[in-house]
C-alpha atoms as a PDB file:
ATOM      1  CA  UNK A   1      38.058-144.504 100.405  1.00  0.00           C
ATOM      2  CA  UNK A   2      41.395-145.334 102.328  1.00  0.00           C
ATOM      3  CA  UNK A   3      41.922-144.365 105.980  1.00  0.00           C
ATOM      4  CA  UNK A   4      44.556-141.832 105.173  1.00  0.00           C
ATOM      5  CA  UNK A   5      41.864-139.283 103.586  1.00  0.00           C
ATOM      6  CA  UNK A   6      40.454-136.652 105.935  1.00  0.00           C
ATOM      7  CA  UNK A   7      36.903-136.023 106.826  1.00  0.00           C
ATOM      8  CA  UNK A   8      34.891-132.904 108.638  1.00  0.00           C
ATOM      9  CA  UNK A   9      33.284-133.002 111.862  1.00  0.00           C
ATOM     10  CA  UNK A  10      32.539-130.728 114.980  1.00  0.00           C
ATOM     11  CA  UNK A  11      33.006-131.448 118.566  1.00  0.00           C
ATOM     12  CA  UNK A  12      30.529-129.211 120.896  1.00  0.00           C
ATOM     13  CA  UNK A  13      31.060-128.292 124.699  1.00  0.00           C
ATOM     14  CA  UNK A  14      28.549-126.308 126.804  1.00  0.00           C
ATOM     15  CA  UNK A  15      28.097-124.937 129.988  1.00  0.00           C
ATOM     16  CA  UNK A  16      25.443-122.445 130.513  1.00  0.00           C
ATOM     17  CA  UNK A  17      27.800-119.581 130.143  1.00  0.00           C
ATOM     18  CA  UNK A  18      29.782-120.628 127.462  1.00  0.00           C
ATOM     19  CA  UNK A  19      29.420-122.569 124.363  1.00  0.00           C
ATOM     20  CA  UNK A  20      32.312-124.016 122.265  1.00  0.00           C
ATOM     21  CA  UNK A  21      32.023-125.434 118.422  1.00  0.00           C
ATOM     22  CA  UNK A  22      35.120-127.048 117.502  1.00  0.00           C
ATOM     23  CA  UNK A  23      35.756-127.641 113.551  1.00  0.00           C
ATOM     24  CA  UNK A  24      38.113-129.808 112.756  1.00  0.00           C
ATOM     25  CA  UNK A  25      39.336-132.393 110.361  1.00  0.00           C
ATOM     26  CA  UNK A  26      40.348-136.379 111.583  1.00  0.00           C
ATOM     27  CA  UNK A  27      40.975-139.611 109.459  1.00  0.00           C
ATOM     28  CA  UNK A  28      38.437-141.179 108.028  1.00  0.00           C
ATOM     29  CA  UNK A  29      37.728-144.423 110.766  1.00  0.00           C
ATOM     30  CA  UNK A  30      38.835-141.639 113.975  1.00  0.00           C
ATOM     31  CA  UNK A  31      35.988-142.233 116.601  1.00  0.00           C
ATOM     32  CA  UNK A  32      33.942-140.067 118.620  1.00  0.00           C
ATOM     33  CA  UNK A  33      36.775-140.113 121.676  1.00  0.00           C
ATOM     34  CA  UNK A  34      39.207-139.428 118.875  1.00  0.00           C
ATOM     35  CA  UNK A  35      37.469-136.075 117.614  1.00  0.00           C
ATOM     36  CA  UNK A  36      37.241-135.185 121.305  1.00  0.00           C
ATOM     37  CA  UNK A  37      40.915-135.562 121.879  1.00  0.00           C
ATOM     38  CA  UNK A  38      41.634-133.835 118.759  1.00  0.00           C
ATOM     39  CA  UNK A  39      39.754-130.379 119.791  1.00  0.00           C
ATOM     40  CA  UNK A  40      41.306-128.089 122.362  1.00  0.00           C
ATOM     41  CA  UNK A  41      38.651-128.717 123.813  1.00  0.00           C
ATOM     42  CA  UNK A  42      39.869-129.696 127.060  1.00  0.00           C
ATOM     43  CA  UNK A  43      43.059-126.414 126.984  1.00  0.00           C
ATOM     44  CA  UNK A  44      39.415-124.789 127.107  1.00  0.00           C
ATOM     45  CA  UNK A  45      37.780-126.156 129.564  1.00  0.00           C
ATOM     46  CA  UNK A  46      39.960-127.991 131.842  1.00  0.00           C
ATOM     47  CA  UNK A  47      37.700-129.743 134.508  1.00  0.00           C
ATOM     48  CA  UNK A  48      36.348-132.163 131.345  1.00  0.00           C
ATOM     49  CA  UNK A  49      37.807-136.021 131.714  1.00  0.00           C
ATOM     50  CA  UNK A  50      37.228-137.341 128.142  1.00  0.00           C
ATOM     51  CA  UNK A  51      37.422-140.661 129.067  1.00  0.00           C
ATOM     52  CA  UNK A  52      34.029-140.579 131.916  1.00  0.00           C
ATOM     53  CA  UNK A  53      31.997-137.799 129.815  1.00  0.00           C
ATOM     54  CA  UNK A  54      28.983-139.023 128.311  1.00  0.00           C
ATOM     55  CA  UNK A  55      28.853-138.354 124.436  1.00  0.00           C
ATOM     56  CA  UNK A  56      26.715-137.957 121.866  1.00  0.00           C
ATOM     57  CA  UNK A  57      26.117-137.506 117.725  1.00  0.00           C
ATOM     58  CA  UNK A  58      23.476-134.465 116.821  1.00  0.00           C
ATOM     59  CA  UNK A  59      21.952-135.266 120.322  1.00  0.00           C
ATOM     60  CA  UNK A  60      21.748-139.226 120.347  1.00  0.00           C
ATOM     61  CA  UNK A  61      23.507-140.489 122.699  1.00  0.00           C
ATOM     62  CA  UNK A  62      26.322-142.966 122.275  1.00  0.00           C
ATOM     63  CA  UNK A  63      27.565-146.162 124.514  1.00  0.00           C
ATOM     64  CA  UNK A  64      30.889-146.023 123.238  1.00  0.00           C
ATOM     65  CA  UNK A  65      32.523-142.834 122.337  1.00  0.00           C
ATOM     66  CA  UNK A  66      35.696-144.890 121.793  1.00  0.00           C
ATOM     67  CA  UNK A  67      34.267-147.226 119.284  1.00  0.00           C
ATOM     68  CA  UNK A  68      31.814-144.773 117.451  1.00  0.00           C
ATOM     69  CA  UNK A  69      33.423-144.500 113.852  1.00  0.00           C
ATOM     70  CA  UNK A  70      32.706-140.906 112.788  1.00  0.00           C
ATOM     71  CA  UNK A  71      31.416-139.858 109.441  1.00  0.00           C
ATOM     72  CA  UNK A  72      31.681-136.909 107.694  1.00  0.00           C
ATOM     73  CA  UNK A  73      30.018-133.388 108.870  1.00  0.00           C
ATOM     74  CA  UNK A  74      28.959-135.769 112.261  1.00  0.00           C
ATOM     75  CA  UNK A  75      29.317-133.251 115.345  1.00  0.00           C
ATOM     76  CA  UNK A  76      30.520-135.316 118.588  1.00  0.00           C
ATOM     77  CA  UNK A  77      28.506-133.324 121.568  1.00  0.00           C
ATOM     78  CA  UNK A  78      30.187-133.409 124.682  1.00  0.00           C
ATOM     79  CA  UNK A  79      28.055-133.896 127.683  1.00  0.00           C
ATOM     80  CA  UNK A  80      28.838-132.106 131.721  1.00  0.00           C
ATOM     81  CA  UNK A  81      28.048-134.395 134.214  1.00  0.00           C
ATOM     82  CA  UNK A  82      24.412-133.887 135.662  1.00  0.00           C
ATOM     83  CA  UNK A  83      24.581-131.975 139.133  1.00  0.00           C
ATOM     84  CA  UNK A  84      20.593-132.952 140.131  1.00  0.00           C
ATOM     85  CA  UNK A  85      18.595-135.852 138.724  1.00  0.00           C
ATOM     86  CA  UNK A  86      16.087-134.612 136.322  1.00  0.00           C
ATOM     87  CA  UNK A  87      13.108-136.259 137.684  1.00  0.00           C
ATOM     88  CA  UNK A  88      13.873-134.586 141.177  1.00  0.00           C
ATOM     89  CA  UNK A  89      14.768-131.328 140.076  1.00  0.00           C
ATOM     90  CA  UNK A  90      11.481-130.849 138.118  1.00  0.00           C
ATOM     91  CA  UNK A  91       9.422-132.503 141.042  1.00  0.00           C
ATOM     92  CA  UNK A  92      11.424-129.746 143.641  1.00  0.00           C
ATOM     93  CA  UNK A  93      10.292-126.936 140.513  1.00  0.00           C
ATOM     94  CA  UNK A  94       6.402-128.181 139.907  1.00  0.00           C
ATOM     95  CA  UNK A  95       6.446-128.396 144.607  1.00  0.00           C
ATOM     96  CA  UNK A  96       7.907-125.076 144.449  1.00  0.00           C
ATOM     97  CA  UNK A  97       4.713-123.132 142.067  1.00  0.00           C
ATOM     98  CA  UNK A  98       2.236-125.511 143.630  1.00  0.00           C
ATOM     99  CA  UNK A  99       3.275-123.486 147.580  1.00  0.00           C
ATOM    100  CA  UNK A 100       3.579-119.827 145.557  1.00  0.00           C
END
């Protein structure tokens, strides 16, 4: 299949008051980063930096959004930075019922 045909993929966003699904078609060989770029997804929601945000394929993480070759139907899942580190958080939430 040459590079010039088109495949299908999505490119999700979150936050916990809105959710974004972007459809959209790239090259066959585009990467992750590419699909990213692609997607309005940053007009949307403008305090994402594609280039630091953590990425991911159906909810594996990948190293290297930028060297990820997509294939069809893959959805590229854009992550937000974490604001608390997990481990603490649910440590502050299990402290917090054990003193109720």
């Amino acid at each position: 299949m040459p590079n010039s045909e088109m495949i299908d993929v999505e490119v999700a966003y979150a936050l916990p008051e809105k959710q974004k699904i972007y459809g959209l078609s790239v090259k066959q060989g585009s990467t992750a980063l590419d699909a990213a770029r692609c997607s309005r997804l940053c007009h949307d929601f403008a305090d994402v930096n594609l280039d630091e945000a953590k990425m991911g394929i159906f909810g594996q993480t990948i190293k290297q959004p930028s060297q990820y070759v997509l294939q069809a139907g893959d959805r590229v899942e854009v992550y937000r930075p974490l604001i608390a580190d997990p481990k603490a958080a649910r440590r502050k939430r299990a402290e917090k019922v054990a003193n109720s």
